[in-house]
C-alpha atoms as a PDB file:
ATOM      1  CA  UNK A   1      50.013 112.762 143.019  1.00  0.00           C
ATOM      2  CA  UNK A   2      51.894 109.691 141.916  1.00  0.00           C
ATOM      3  CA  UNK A   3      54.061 110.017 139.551  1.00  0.00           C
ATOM      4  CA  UNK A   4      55.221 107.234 136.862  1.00  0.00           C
ATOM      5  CA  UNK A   5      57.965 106.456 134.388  1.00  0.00           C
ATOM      6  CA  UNK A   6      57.266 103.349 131.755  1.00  0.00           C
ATOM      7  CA  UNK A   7      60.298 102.400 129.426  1.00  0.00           C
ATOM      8  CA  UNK A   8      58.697 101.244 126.138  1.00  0.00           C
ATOM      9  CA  UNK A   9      55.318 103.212 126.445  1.00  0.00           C
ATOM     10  CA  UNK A  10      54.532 103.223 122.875  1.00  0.00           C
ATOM     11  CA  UNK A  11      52.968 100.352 122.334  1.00  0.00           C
ATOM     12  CA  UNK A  12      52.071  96.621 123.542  1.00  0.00           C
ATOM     13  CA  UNK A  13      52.032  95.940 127.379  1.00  0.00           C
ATOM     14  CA  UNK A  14      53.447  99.310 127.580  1.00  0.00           C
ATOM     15  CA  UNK A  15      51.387 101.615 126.413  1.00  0.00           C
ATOM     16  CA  UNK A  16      48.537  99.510 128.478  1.00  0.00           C
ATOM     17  CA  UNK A  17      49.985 100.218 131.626  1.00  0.00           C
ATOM     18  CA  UNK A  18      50.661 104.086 130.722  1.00  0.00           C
ATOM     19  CA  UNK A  19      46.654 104.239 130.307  1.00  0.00           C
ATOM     20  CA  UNK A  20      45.937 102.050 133.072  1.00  0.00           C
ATOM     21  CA  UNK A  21      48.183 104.384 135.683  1.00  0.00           C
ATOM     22  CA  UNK A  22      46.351 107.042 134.210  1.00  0.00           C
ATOM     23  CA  UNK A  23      42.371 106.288 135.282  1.00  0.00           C
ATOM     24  CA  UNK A  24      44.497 105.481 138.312  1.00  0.00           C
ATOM     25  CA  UNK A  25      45.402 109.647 138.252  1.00  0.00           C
ATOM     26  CA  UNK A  26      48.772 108.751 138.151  1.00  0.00           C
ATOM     27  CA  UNK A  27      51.122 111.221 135.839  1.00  0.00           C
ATOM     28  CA  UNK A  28      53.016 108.870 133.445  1.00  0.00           C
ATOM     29  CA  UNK A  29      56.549 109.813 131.363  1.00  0.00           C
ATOM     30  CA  UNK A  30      56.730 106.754 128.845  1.00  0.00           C
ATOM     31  CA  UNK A  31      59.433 106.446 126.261  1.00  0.00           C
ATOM     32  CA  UNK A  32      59.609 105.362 122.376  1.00  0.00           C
ATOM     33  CA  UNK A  33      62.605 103.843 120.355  1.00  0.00           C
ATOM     34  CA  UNK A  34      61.125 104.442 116.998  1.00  0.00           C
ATOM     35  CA  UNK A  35      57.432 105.158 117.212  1.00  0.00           C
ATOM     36  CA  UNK A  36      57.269 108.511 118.192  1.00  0.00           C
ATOM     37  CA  UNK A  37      53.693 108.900 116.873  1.00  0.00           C
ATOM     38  CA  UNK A  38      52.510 105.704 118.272  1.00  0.00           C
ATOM     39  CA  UNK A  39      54.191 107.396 121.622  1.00  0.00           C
ATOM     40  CA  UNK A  40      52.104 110.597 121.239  1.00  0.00           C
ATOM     41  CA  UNK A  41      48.865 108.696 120.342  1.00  0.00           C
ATOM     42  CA  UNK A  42      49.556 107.152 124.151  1.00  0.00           C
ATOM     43  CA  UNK A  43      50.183 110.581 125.824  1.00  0.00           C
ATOM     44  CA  UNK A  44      47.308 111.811 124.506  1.00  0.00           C
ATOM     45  CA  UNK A  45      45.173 108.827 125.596  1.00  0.00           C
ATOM     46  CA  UNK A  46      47.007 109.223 129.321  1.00  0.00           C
ATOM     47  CA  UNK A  47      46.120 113.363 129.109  1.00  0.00           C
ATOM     48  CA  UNK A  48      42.462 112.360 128.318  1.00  0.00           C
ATOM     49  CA  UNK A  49      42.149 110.900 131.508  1.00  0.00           C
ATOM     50  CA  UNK A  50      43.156 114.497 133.421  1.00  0.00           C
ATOM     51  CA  UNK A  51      46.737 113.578 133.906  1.00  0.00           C
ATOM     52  CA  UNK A  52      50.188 114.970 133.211  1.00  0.00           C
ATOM     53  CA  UNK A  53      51.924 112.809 130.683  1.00  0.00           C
ATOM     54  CA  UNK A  54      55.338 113.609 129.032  1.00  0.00           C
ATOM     55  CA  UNK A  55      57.024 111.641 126.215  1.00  0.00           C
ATOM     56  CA  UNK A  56      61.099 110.880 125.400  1.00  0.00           C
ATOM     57  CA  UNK A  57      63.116 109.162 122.906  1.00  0.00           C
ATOM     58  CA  UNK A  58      65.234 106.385 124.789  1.00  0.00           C
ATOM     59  CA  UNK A  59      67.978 104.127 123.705  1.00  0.00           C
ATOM     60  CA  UNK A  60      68.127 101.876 126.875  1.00  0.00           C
ATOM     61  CA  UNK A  61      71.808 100.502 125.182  1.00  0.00           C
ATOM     62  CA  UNK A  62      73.311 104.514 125.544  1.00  0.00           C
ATOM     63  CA  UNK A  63      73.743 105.205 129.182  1.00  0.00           C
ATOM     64  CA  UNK A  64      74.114 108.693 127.758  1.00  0.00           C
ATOM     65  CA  UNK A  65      70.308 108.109 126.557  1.00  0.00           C
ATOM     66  CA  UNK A  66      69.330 106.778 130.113  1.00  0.00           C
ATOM     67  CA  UNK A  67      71.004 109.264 131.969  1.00  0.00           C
ATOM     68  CA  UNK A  68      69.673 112.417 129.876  1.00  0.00           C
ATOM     69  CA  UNK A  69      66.207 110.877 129.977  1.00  0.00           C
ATOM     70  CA  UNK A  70      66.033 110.777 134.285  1.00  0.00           C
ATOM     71  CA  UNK A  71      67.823 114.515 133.884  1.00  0.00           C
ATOM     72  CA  UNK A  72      64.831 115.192 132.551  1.00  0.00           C
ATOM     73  CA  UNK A  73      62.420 114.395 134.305  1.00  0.00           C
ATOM     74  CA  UNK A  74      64.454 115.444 137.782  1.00  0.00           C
ATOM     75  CA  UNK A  75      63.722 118.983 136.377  1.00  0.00           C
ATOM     76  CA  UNK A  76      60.607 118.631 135.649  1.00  0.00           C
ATOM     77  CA  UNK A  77      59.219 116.338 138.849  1.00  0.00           C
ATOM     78  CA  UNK A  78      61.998 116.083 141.056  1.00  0.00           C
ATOM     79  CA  UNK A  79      60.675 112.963 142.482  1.00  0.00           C
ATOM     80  CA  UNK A  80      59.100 109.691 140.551  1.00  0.00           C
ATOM     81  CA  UNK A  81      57.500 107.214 142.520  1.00  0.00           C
ATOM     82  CA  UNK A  82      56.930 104.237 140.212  1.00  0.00           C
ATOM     83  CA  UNK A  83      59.373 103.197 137.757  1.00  0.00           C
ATOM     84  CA  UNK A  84      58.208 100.074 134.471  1.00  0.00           C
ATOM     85  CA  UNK A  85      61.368  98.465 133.401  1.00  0.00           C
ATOM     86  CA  UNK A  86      59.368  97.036 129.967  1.00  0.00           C
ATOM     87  CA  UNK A  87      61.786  98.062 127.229  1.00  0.00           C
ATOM     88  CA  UNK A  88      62.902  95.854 125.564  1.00  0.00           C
ATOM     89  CA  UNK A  89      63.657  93.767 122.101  1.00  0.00           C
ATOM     90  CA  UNK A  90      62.736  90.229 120.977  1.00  0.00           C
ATOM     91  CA  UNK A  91      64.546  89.384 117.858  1.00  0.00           C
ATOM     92  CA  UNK A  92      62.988  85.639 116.482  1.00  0.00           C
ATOM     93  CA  UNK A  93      66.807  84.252 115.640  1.00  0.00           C
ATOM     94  CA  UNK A  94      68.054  80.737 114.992  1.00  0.00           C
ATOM     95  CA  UNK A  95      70.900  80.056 117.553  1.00  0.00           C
ATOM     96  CA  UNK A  96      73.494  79.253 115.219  1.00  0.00           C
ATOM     97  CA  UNK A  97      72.573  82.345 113.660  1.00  0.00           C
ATOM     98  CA  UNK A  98      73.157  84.730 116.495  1.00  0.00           C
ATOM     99  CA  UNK A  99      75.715  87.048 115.660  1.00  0.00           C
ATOM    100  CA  UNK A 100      78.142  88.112 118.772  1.00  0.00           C
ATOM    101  CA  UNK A 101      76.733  91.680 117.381  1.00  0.00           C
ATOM    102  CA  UNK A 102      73.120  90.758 117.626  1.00  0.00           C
ATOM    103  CA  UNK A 103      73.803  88.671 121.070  1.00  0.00           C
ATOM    104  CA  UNK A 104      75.394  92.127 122.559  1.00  0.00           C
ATOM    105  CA  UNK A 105      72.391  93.966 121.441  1.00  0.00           C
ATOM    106  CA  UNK A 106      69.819  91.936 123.079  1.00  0.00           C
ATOM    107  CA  UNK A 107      71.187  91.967 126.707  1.00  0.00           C
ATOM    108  CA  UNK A 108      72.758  95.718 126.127  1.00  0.00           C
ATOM    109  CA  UNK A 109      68.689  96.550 125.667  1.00  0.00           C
ATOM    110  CA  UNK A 110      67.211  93.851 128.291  1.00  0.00           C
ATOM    111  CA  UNK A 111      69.287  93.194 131.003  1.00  0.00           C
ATOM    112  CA  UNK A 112      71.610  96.318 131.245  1.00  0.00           C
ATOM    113  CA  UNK A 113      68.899  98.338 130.279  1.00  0.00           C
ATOM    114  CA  UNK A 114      66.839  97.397 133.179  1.00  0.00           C
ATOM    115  CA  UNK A 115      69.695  97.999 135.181  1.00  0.00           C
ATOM    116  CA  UNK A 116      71.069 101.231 134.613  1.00  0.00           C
ATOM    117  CA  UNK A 117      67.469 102.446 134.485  1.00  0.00           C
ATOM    118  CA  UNK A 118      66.723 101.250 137.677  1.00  0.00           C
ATOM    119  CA  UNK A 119      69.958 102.242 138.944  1.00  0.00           C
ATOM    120  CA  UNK A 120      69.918 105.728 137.637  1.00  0.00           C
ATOM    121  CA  UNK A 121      66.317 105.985 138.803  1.00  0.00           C
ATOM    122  CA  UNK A 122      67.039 105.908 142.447  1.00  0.00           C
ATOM    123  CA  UNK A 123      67.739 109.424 143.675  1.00  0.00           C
ATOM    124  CA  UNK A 124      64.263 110.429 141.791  1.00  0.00           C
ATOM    125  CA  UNK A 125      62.344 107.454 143.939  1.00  0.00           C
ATOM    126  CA  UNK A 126      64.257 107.963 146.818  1.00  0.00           C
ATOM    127  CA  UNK A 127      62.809 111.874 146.681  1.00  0.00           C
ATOM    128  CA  UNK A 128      59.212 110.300 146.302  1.00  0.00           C
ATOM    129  CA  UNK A 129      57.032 110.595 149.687  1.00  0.00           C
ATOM    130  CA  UNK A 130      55.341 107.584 150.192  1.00  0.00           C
ATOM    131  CA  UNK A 131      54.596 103.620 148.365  1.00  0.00           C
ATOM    132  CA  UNK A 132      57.506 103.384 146.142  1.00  0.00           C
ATOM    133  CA  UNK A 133      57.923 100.447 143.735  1.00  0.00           C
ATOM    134  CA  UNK A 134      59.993  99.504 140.656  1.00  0.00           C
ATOM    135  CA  UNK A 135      58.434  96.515 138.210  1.00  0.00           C
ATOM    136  CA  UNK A 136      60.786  94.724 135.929  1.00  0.00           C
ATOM    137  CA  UNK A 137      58.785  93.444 132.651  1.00  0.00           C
ATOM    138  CA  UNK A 138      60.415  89.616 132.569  1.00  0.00           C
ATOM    139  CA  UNK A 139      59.073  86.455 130.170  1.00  0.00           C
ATOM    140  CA  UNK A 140      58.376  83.218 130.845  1.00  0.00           C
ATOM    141  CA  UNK A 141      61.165  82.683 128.307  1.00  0.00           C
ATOM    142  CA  UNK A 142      63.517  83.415 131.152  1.00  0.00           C
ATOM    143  CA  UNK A 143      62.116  81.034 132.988  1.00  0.00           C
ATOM    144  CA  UNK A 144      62.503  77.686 131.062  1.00  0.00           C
ATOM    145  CA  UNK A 145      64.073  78.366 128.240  1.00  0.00           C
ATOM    146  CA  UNK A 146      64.030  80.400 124.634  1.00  0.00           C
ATOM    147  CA  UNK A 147      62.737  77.677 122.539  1.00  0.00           C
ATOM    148  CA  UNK A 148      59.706  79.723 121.348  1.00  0.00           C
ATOM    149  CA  UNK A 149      61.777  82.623 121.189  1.00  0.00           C
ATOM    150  CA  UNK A 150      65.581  83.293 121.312  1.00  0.00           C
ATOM    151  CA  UNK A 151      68.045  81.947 123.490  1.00  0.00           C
ATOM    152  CA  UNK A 152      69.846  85.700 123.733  1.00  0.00           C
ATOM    153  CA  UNK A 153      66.494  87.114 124.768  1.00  0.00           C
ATOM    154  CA  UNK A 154      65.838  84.022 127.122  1.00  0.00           C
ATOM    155  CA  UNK A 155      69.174  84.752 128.956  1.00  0.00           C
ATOM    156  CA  UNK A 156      68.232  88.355 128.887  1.00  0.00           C
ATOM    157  CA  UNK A 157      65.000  87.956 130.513  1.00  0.00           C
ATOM    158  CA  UNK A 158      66.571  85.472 133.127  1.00  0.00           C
ATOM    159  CA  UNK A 159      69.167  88.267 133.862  1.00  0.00           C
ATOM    160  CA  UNK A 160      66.245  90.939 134.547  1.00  0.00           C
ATOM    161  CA  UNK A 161      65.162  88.397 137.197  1.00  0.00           C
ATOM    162  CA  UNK A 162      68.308  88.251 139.344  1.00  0.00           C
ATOM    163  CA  UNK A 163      68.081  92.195 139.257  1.00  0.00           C
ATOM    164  CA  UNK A 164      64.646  92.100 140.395  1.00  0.00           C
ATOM    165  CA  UNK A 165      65.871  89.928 143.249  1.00  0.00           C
ATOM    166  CA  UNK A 166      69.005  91.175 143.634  1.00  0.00           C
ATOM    167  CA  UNK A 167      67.687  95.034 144.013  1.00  0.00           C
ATOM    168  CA  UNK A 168      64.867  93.919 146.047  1.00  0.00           C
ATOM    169  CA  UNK A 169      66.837  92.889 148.582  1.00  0.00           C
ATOM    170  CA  UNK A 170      69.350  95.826 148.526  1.00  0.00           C
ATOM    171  CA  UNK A 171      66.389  98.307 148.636  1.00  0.00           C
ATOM    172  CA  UNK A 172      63.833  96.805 151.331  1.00  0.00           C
ATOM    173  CA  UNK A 173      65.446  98.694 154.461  1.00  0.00           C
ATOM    174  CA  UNK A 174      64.345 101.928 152.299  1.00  0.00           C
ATOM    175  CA  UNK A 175      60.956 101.050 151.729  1.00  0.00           C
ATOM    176  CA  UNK A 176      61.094 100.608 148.127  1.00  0.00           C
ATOM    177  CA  UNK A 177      60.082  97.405 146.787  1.00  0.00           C
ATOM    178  CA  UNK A 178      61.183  95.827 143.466  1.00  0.00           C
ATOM    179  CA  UNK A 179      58.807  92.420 141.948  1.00  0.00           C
ATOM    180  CA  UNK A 180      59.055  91.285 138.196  1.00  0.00           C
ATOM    181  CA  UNK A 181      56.260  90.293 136.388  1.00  0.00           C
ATOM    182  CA  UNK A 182      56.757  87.347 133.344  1.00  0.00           C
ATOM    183  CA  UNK A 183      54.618  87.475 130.408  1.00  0.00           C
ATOM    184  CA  UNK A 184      53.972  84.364 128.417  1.00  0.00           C
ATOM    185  CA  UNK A 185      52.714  84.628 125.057  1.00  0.00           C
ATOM    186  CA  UNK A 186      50.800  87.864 124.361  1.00  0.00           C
ATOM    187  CA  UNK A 187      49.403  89.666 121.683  1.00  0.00           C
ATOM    188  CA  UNK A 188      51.459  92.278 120.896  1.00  0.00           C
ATOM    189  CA  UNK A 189      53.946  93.791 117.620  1.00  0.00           C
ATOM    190  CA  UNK A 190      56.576  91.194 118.953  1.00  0.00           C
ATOM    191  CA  UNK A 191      53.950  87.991 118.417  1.00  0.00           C
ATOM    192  CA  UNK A 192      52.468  89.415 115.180  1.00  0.00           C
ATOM    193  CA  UNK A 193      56.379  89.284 113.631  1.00  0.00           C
ATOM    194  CA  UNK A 194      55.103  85.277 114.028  1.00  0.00           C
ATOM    195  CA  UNK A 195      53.911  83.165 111.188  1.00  0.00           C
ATOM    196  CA  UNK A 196      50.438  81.540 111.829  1.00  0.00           C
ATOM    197  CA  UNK A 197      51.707  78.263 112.548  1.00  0.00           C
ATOM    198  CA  UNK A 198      54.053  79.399 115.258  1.00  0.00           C
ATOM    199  CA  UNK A 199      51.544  81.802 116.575  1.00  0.00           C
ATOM    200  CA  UNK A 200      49.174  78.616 116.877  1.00  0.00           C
ATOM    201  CA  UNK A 201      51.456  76.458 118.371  1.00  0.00           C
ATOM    202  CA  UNK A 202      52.154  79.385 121.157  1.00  0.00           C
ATOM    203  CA  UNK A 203      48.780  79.599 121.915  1.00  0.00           C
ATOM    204  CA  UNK A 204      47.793  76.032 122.141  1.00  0.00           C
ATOM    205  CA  UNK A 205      50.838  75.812 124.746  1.00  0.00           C
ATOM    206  CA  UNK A 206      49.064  77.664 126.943  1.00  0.00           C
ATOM    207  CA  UNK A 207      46.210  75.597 129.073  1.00  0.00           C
ATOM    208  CA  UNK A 208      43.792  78.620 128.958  1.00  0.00           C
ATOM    209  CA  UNK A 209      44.180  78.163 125.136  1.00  0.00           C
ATOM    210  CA  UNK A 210      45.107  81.530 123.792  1.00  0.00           C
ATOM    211  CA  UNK A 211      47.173  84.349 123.588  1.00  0.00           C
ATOM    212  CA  UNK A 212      46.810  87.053 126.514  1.00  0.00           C
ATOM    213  CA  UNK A 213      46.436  90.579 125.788  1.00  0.00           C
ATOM    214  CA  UNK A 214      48.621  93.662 126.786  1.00  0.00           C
ATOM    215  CA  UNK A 215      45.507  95.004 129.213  1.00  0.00           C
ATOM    216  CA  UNK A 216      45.747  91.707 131.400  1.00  0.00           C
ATOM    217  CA  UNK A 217      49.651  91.572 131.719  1.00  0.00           C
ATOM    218  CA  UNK A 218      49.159  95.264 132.517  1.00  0.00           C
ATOM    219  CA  UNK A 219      46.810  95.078 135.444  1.00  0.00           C
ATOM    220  CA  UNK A 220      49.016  92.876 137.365  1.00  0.00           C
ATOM    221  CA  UNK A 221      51.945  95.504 136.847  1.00  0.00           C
ATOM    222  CA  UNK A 222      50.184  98.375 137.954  1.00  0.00           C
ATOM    223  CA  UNK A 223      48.777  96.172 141.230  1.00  0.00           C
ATOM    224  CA  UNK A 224      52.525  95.217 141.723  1.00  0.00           C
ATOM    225  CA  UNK A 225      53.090  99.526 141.608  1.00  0.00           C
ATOM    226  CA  UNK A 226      50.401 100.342 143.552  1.00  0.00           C
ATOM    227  CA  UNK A 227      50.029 100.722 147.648  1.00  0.00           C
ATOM    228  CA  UNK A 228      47.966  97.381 147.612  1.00  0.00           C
ATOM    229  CA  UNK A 229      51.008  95.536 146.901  1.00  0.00           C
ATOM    230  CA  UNK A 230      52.663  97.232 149.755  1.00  0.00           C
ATOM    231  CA  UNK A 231      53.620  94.349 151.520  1.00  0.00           C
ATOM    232  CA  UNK A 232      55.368  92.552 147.595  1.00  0.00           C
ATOM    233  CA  UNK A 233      58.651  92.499 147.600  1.00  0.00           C
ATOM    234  CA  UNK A 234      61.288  89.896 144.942  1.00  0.00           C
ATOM    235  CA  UNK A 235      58.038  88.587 144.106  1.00  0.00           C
ATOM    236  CA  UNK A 236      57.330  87.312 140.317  1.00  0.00           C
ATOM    237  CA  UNK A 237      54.078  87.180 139.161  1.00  0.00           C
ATOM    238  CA  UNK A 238      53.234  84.931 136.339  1.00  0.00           C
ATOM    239  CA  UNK A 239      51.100  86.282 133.407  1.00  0.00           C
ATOM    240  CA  UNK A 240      51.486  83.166 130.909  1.00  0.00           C
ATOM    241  CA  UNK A 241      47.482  81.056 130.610  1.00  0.00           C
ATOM    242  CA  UNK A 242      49.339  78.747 132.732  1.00  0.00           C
ATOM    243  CA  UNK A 243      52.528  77.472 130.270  1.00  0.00           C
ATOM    244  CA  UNK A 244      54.166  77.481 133.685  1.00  0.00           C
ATOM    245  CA  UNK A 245      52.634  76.023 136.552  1.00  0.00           C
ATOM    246  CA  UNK A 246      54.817  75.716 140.398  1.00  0.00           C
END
């Protein structure tokens, strides 16, 4: 059986891919931040569907954190054979009032996160028989730009890109494949810290008109995972009601 770890399983885009892997019978091993009963309400939704699914607490900007968590679950699997880069934070912050503190925060979580995770996750997906695949959560904010957002979690999101690129590259000749997906605006805890004029504007950016929901940023990351994408690799797939259009 496949086996699956999701960074920031709790809730949002998240926890809709944790559920999604799991009507695919794929075990999941999500992580939480803060929400540990949000986290638990997710398991349980994942266990419901006949699969094994394990919860951790995980500060992605503690290596020590990162590196305990994948300790973990090497005792318990031995082997993991998709991993879901989407932790992450999204702080709503004027740029001349981003503190250096605050900057440091947002790409410790985003971009180094991503990295050390999917570093440190290689000897478990390297031990995995078979379709192996990492997929980096991204934004559109990476992109063109945090004007919508922040700039620190723009840059952030641009930096998860060139890992996704970078890392597919290194890791083709092994067979495992590494694609990013970038979410526009979507309904999740993030967007609801929004006021309902900015939340409107967001949507009416978008050519399909509205917000998207976790589910449909979620089905594209668990095609990306799965064997159908066999042949996807550096790819980025664009979940945004068109606010970006090649």
């Amino acid at each position: 059986m496949a086996r699956a770890i999701v960074t920031g399983g709790n809730t949002g885009i998240g926890a809709a891919v944790c559920v999604l892997l799991a009507r695919r019978e794929i075990d999941v091993w999500l992580t939480y931040t803060h929400d540990d009963v949000g986290a638990e309400d997710v398991a349980g939704q994942c266990r419901r569907e006949g699969v094994e699914a394990h919860v951790s607490r995980l500060d992605l900007r503690d290596p020590d954190s990162i590196a305990g968590l994948l300790g973990e679950v090497a005792e318990a699997w031995g082997s993991a054979s998709i991993l879901v880069n989407n932790g992450a934070v999204c702080p709503y912050t004027e740029p001349d009032a981003i503190t250096t503190d605050e900057w440091d925060a947002v790409l410790e979580t985003n971009a180094r996160g991503t990295f050390l995770m999917l570093r440190g996750a290689l000897a478990l997906l390297r031990a995995s028989d078979g379709d192996r695949s990492v997929v980096n959560v991204s934004s559109v904010a990476g992109q063109i730009g945090g004007i919508t957002t922040s700039i620190h979690y723009a840059a952030s999101k641009a930096a998860v890109l060139a890992i996704t690129r970078s890392y597919a590259r290194l890791l083709a000749a092994e067979g495992i494949r590494v694609n990013a997906v970038t979410p526009g605006a979507i309904s999740t805890k993030i967007t609801a810290q929004l006021d309902d004029g900015s939340r409107a504007r967001l949507a009416s950016a978008a050519p399909l008109g509205r917000f998207g929901t976790p589910e449909e940023v979620a089905a594209t990351i668990v095609l990306l995972a799965s064997p159908e994408s066999g042949y996807t690799t550096g790819a980025t797939y664009d979940v945004n009601g068109g606010v970006r259009i090649d």
